[in-house]
C-alpha atoms as a PDB file:
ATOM      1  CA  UNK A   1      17.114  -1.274 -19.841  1.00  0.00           C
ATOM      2  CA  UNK A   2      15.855   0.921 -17.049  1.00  0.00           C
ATOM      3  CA  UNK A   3      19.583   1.371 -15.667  1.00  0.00           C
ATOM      4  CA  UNK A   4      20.534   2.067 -19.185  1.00  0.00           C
ATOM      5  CA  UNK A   5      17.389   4.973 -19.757  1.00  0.00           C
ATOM      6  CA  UNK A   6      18.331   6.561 -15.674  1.00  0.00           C
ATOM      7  CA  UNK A   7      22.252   6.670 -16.985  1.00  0.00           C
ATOM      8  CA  UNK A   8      20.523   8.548 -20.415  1.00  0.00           C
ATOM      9  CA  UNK A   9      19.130  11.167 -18.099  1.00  0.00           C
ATOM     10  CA  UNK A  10      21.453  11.472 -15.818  1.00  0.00           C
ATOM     11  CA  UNK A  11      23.913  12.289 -18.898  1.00  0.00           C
ATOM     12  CA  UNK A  12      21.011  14.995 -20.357  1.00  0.00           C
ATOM     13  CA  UNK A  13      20.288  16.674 -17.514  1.00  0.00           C
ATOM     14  CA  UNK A  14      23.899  17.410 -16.634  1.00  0.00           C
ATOM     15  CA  UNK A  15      24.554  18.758 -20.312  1.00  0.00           C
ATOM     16  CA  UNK A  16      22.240  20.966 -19.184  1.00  0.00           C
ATOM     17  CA  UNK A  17      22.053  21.943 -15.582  1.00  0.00           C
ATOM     18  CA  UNK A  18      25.933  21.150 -14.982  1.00  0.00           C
ATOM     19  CA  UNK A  19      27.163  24.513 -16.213  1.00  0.00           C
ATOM     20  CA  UNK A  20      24.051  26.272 -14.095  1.00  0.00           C
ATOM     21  CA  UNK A  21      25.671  24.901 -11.284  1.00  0.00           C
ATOM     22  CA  UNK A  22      29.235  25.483 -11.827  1.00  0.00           C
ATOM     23  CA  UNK A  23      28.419  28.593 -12.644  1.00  0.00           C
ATOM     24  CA  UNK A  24      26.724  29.551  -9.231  1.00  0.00           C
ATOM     25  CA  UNK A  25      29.701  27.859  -7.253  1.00  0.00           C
ATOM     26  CA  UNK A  26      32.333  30.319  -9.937  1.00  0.00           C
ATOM     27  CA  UNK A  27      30.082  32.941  -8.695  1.00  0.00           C
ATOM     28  CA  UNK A  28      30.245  32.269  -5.393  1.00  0.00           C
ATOM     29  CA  UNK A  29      34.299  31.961  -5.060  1.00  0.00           C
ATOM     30  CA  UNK A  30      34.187  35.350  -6.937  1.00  0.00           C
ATOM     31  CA  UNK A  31      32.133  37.076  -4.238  1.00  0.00           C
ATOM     32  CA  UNK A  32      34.038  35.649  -1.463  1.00  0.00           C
ATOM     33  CA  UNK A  33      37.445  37.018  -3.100  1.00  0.00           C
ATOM     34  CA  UNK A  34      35.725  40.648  -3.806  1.00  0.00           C
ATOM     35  CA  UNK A  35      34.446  40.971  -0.377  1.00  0.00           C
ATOM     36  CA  UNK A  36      38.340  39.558   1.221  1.00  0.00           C
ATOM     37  CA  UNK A  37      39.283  43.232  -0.393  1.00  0.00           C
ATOM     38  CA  UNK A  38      36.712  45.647   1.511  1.00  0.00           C
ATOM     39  CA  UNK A  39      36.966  48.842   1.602  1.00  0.00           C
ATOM     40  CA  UNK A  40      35.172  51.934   1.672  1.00  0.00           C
ATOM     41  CA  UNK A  41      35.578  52.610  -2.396  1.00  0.00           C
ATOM     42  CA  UNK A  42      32.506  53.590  -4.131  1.00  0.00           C
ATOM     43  CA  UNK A  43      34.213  51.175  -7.038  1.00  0.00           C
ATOM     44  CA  UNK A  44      33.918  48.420  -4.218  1.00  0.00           C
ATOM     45  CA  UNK A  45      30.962  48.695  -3.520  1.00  0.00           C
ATOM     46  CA  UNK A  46      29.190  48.734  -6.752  1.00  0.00           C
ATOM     47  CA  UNK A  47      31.203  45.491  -7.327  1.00  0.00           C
ATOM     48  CA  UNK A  48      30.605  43.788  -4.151  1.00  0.00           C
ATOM     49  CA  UNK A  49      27.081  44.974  -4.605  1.00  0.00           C
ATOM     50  CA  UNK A  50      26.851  43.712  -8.483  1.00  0.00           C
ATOM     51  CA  UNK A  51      28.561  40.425  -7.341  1.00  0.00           C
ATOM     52  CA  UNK A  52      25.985  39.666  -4.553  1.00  0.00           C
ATOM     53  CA  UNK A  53      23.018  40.329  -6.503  1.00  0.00           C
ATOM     54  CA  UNK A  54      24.623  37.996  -9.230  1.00  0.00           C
ATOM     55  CA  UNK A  55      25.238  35.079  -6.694  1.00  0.00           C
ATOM     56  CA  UNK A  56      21.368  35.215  -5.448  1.00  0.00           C
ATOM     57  CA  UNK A  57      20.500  35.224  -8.985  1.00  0.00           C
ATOM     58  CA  UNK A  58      21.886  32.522  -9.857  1.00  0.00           C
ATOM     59  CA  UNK A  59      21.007  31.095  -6.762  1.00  0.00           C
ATOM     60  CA  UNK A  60      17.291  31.015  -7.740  1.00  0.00           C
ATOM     61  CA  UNK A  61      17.730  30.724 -11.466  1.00  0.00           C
ATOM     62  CA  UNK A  62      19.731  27.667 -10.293  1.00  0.00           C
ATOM     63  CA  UNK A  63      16.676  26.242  -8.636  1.00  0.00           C
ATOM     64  CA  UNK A  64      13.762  27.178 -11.007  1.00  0.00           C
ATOM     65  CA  UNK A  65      16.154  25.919 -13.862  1.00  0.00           C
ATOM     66  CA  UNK A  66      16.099  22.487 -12.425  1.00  0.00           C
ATOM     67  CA  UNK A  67      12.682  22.035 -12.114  1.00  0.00           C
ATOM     68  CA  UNK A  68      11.890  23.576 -15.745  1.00  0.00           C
ATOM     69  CA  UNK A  69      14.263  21.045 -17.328  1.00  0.00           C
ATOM     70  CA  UNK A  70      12.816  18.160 -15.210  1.00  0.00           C
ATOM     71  CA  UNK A  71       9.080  19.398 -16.424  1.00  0.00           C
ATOM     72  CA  UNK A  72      10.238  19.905 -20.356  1.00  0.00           C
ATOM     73  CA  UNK A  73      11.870  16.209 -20.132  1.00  0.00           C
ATOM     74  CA  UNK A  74       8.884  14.841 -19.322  1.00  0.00           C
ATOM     75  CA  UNK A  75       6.986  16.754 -21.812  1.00  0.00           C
ATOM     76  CA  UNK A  76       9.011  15.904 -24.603  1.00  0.00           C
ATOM     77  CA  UNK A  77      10.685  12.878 -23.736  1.00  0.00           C
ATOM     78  CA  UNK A  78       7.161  10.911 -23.502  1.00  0.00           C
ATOM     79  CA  UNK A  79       4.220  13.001 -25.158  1.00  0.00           C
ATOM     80  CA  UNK A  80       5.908  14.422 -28.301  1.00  0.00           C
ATOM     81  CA  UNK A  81       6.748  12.558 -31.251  1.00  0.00           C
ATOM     82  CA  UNK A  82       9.928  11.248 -29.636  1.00  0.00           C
ATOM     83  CA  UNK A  83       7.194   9.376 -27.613  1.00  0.00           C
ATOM     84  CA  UNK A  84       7.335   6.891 -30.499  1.00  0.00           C
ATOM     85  CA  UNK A  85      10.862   6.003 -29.478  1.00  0.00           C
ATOM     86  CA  UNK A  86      10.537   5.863 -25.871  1.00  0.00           C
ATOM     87  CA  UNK A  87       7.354   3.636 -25.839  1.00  0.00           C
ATOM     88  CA  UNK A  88       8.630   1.155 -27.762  1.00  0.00           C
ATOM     89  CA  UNK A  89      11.565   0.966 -25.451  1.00  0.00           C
ATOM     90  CA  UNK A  90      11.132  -2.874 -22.926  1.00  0.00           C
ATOM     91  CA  UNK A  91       9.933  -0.688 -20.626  1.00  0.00           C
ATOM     92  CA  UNK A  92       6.808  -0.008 -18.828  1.00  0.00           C
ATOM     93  CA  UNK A  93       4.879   3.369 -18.028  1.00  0.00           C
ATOM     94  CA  UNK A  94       5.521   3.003 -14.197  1.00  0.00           C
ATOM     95  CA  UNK A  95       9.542   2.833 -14.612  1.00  0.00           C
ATOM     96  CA  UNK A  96       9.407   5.687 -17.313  1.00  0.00           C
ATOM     97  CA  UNK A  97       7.362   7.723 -14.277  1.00  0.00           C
ATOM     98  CA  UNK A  98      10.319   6.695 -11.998  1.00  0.00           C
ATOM     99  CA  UNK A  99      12.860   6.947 -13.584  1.00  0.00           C
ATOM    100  CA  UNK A 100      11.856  10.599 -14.919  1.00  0.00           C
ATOM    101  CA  UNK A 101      11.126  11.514 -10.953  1.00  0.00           C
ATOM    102  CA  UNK A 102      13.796  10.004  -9.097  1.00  0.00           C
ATOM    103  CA  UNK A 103      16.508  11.883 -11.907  1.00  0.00           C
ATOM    104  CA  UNK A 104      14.303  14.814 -11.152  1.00  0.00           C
ATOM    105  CA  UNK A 105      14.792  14.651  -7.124  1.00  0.00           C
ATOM    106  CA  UNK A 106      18.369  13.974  -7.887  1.00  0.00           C
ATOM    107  CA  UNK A 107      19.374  17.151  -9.318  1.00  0.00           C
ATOM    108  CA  UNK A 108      17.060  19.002  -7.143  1.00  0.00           C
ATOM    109  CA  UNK A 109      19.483  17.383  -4.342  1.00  0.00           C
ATOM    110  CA  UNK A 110      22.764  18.341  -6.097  1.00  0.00           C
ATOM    111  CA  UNK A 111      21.286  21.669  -6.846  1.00  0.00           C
ATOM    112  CA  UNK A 112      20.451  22.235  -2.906  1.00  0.00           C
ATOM    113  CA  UNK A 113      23.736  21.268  -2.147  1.00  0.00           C
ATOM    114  CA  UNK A 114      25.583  23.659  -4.475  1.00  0.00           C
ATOM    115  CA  UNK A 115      23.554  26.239  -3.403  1.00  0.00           C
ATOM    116  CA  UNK A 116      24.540  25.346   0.233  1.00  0.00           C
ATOM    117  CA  UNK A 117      28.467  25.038  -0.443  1.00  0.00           C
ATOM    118  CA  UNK A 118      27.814  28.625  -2.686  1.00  0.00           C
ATOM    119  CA  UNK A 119      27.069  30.372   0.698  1.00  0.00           C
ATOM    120  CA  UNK A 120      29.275  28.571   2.347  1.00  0.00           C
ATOM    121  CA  UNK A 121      31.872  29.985   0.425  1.00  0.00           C
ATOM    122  CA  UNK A 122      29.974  33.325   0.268  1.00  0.00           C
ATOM    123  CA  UNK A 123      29.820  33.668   3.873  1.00  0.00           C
ATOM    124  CA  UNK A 124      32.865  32.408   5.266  1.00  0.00           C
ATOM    125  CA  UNK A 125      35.061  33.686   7.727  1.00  0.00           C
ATOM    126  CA  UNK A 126      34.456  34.974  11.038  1.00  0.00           C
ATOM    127  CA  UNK A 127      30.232  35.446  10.062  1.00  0.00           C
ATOM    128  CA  UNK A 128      30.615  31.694   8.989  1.00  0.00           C
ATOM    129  CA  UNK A 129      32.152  30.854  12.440  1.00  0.00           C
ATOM    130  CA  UNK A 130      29.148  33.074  14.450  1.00  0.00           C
ATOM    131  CA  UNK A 131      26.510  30.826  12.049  1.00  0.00           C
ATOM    132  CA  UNK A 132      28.186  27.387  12.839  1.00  0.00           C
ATOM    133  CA  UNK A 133      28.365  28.213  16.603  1.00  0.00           C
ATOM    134  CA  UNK A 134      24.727  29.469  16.538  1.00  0.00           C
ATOM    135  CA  UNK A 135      23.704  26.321  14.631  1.00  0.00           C
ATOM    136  CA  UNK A 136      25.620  23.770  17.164  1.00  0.00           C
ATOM    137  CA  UNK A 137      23.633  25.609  19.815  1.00  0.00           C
ATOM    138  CA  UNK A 138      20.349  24.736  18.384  1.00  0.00           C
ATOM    139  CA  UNK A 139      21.014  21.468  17.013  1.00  0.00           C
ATOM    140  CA  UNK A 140      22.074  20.413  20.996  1.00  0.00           C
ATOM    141  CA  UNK A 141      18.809  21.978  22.177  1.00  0.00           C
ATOM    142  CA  UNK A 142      16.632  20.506  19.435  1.00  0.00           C
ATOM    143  CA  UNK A 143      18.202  17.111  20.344  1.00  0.00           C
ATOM    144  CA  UNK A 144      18.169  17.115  23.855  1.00  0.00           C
ATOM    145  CA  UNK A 145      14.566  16.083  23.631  1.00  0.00           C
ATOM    146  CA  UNK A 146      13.484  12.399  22.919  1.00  0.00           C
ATOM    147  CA  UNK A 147      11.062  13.194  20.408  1.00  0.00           C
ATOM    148  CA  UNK A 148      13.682  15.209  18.172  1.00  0.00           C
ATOM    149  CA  UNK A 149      15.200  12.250  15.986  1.00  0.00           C
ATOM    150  CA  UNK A 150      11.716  11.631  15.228  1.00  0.00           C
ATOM    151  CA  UNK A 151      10.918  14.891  14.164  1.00  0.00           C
ATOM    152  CA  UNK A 152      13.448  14.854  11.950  1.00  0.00           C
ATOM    153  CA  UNK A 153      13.085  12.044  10.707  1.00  0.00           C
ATOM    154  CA  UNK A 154       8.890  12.834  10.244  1.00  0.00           C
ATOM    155  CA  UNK A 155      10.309  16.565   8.761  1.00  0.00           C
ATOM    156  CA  UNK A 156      12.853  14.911   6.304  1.00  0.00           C
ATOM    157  CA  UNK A 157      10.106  12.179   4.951  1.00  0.00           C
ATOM    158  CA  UNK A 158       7.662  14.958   4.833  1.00  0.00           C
ATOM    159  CA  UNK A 159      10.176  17.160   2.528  1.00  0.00           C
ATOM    160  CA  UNK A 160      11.322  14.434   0.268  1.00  0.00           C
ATOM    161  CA  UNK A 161       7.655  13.095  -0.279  1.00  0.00           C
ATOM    162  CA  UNK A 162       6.870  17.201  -0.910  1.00  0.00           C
ATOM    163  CA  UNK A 163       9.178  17.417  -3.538  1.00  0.00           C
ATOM    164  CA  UNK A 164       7.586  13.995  -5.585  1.00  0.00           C
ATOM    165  CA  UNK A 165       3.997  15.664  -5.007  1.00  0.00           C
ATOM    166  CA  UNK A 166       5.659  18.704  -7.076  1.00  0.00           C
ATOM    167  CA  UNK A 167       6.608  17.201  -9.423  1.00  0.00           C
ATOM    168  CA  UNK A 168       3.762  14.561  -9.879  1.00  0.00           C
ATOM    169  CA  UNK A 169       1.444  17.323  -9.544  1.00  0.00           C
ATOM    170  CA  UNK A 170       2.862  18.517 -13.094  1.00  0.00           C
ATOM    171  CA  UNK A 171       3.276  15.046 -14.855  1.00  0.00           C
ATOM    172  CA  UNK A 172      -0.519  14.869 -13.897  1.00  0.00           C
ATOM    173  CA  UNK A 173      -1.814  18.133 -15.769  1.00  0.00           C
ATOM    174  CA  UNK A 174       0.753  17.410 -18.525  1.00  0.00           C
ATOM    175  CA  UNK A 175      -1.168  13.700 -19.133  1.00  0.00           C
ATOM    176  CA  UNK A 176      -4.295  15.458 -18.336  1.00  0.00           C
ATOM    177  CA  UNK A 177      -3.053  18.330 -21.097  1.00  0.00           C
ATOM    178  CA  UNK A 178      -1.921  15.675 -23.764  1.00  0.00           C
ATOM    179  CA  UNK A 179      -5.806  13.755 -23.787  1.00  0.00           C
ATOM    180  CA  UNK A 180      -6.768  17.450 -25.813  1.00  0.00           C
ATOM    181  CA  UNK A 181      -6.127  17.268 -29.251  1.00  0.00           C
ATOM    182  CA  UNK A 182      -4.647  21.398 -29.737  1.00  0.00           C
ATOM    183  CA  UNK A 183      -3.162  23.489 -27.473  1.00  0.00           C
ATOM    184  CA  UNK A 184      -1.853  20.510 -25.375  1.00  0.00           C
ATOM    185  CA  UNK A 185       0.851  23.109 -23.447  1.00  0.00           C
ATOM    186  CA  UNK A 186      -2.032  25.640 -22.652  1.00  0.00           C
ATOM    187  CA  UNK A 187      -4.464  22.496 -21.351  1.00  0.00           C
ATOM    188  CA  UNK A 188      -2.154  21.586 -18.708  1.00  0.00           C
ATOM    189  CA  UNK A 189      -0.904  24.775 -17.457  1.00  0.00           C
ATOM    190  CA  UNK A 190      -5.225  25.344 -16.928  1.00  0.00           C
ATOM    191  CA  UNK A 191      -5.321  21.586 -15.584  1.00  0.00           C
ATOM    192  CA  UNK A 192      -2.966  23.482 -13.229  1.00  0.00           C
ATOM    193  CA  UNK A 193      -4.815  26.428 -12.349  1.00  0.00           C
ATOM    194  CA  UNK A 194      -8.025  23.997 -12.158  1.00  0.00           C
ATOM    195  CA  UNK A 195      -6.448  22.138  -9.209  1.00  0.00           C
ATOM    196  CA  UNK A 196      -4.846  25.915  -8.011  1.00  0.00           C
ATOM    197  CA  UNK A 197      -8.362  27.022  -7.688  1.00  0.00           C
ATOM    198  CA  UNK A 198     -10.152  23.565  -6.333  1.00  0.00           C
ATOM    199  CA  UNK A 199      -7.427  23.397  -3.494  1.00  0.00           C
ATOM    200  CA  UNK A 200      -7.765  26.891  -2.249  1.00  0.00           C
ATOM    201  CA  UNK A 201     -11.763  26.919  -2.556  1.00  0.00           C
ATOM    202  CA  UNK A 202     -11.655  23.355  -0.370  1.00  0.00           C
ATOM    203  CA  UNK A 203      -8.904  24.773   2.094  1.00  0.00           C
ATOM    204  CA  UNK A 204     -11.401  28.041   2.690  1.00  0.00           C
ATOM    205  CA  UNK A 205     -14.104  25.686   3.195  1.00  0.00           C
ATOM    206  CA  UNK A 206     -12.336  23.265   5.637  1.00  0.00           C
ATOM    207  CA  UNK A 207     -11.218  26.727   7.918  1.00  0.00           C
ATOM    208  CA  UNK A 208     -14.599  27.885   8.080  1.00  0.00           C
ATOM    209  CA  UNK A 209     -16.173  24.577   8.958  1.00  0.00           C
ATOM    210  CA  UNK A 210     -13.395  24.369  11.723  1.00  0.00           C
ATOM    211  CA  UNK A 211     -13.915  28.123  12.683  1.00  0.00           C
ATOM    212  CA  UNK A 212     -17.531  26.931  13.121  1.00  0.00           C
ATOM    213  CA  UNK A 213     -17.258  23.797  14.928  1.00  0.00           C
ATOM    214  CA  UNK A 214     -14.380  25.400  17.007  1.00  0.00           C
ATOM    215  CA  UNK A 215     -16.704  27.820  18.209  1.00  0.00           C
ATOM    216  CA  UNK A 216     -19.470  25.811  18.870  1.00  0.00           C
ATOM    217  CA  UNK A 217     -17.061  23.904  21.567  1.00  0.00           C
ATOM    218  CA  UNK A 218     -17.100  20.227  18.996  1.00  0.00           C
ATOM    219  CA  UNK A 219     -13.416  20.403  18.690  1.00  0.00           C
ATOM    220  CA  UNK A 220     -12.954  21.443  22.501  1.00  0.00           C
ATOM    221  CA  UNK A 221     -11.376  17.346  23.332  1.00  0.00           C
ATOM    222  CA  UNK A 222      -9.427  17.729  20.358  1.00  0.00           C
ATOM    223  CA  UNK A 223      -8.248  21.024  21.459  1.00  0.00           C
ATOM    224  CA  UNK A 224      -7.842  19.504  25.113  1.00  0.00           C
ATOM    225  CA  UNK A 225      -5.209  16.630  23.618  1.00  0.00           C
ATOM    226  CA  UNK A 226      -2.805  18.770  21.747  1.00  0.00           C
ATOM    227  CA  UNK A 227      -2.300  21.135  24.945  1.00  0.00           C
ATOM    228  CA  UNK A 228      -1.972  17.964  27.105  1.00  0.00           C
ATOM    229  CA  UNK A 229       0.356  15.792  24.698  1.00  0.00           C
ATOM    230  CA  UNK A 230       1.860  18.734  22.885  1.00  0.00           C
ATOM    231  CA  UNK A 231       4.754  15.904  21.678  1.00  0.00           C
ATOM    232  CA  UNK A 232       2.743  13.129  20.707  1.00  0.00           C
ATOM    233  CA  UNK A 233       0.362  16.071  18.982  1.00  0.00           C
ATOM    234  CA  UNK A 234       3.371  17.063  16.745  1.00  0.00           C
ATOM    235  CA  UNK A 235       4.423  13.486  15.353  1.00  0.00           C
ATOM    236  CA  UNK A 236       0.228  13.585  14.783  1.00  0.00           C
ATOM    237  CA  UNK A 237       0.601  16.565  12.457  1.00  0.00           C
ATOM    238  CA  UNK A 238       3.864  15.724  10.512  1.00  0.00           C
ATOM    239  CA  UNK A 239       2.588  12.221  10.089  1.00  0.00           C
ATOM    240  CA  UNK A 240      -0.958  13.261   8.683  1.00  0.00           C
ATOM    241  CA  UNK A 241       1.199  15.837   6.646  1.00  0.00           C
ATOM    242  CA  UNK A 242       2.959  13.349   5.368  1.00  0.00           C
ATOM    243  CA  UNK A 243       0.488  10.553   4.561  1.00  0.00           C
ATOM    244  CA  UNK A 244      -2.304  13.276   3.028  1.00  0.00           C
ATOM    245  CA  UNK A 245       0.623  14.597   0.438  1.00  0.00           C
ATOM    246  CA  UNK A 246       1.491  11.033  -0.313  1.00  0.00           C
ATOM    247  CA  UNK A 247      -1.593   9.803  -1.092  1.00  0.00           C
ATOM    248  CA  UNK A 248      -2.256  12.926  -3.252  1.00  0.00           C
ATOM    249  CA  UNK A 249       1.164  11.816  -5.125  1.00  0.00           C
ATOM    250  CA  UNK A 250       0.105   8.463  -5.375  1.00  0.00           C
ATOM    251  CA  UNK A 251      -3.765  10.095  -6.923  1.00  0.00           C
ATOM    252  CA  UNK A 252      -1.357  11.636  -9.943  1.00  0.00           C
ATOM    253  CA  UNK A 253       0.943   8.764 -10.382  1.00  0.00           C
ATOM    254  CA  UNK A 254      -2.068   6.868 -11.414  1.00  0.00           C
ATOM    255  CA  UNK A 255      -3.452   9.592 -13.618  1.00  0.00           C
ATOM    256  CA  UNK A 256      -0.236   9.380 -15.419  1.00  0.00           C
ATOM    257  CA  UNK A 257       0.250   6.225 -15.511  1.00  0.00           C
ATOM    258  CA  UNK A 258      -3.457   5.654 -16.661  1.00  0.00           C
ATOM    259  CA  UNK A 259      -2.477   8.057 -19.681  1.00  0.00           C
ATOM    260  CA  UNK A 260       0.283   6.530 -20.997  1.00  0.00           C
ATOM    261  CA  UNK A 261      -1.710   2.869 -20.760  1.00  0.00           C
ATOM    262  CA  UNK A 262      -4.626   3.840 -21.767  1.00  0.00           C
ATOM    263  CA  UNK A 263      -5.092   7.601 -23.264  1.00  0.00           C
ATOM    264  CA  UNK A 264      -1.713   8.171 -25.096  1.00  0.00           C
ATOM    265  CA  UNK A 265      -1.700  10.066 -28.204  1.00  0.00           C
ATOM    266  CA  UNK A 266       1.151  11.308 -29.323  1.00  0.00           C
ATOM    267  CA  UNK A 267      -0.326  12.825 -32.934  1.00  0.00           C
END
């Protein structure tokens, strides 16, 4: 049943989000043919000019379209009335959770690679020859150190656990939203603005107490280590990055899950 309901959205959200994208990409291949006829036309320009603009509009529209669709899935799919359908489905809160996030991270995927063949297209030529050369260049220099893989590696985790925190983030003030009885929508966009405001008011707080201690020489060791193992300091970071967004992650998962066990109302 769970393969069945990840095929079902898999099938919705390209109804949906597969014209965004082919549009971009048809946008893209336009540019690229405009700008193969340059010339010093005012005509041209306002063409090549309208065309640009077009591509990095759809470019982001592409982007913030995914994650809207993703968000109003969950919303409806699970705390509307066609709730009453998918709960009484042989599946359990946890697999609707993951199968609504890993279709999610999908699309954000296939939309980050369209966007990336769009400018491929966009730019290619002798620019897109310049940018690959420039790009080998680094890419030998980042790897010539040991530690690089790892980096990587630590840098890739770090995005891909990122982009669940996003999106768990909003499943979280949606449950949170749905335990009100009106104005369900407006509850979790101020759940959101709640943990906004908490976030930035403990972030302040953490700089000044650092400020402070920095300056009162407690944090002089600490200081000491990351000049002397500036390597081993950097995996520190990314890892610590990476383990404090997952556990926040793992903090909504259980608010949402919790909701659908135990608080669900769908009236």
């Amino acid at each position: 049943m769970v393969k069945k309901l990840f095929k079902h959205e898999i099938v919705s959200y390209l109804r949906t989000l597969l014209p965004v994208n082919l549009i971009v990409l048809a946008i893209a291949i336009m540019t690229r043919v405009v700008l193969f006829f340059e010339n010093d036309s005012i005509i041209y320009g306002l063409v090549a000019g309208s065309s640009i603009v077009m591509l990095f509009v759809g470019i982001i529209a592409c982007i913030y379209m995914t994650f809207i669709v993703s968000i109003v899935r969950f919303y409806k799919n699970l705390f509307t009335a066609e709730g009453y359908l998918m709960f009484t489905l042989p599946v359990t809160p946890t697999q609707h959770i993951f199968v609504k996030l890993l279709t999610a991270m999908l699309f954000e995927v296939i939309a980050i690679v369209n966007i990336i063949l769009s400018m491929t297209i966009f730019i290619s030529g002798e620019l897109f020859v310049e940018i690959l050369k420039a790009l080998g260049y680094l890419l030998k220099d980042l790897f010539s150190s040991p530690h690089a893989v790892f980096y990587f590696i630590e840098v890739l985790i770090g995005i891909l656990i990122a982009g669940a925190y996003a999106y768990l983030l909003w499943y979280a003030c949606i449950s949170l939203g749905q335990r009100s009885r009106k104005n369900r929508i407006f509850m979790a966009v101020l759940a959101y603005f709640a943990y906004y405001m908490i976030t930035q008011i403990v972030a302040t707080v953490f700089m000044i107490v650092v400020m402070i201690l920095g300056s009162a020489g407690v944090l002089e060791n600490f200081a000491n280590f990351f000049v002397l193992h500036p390597y081993a300091s950097v995996h520190i970071l990314l890892i610590a990055y990476d383990l404090f967004m997952a556990a926040l992650g793992t903090l909504f998962f259980f608010i949402v899950r919790n909701t659908m066990k135990n608080k669900l109302n769908l009236e």
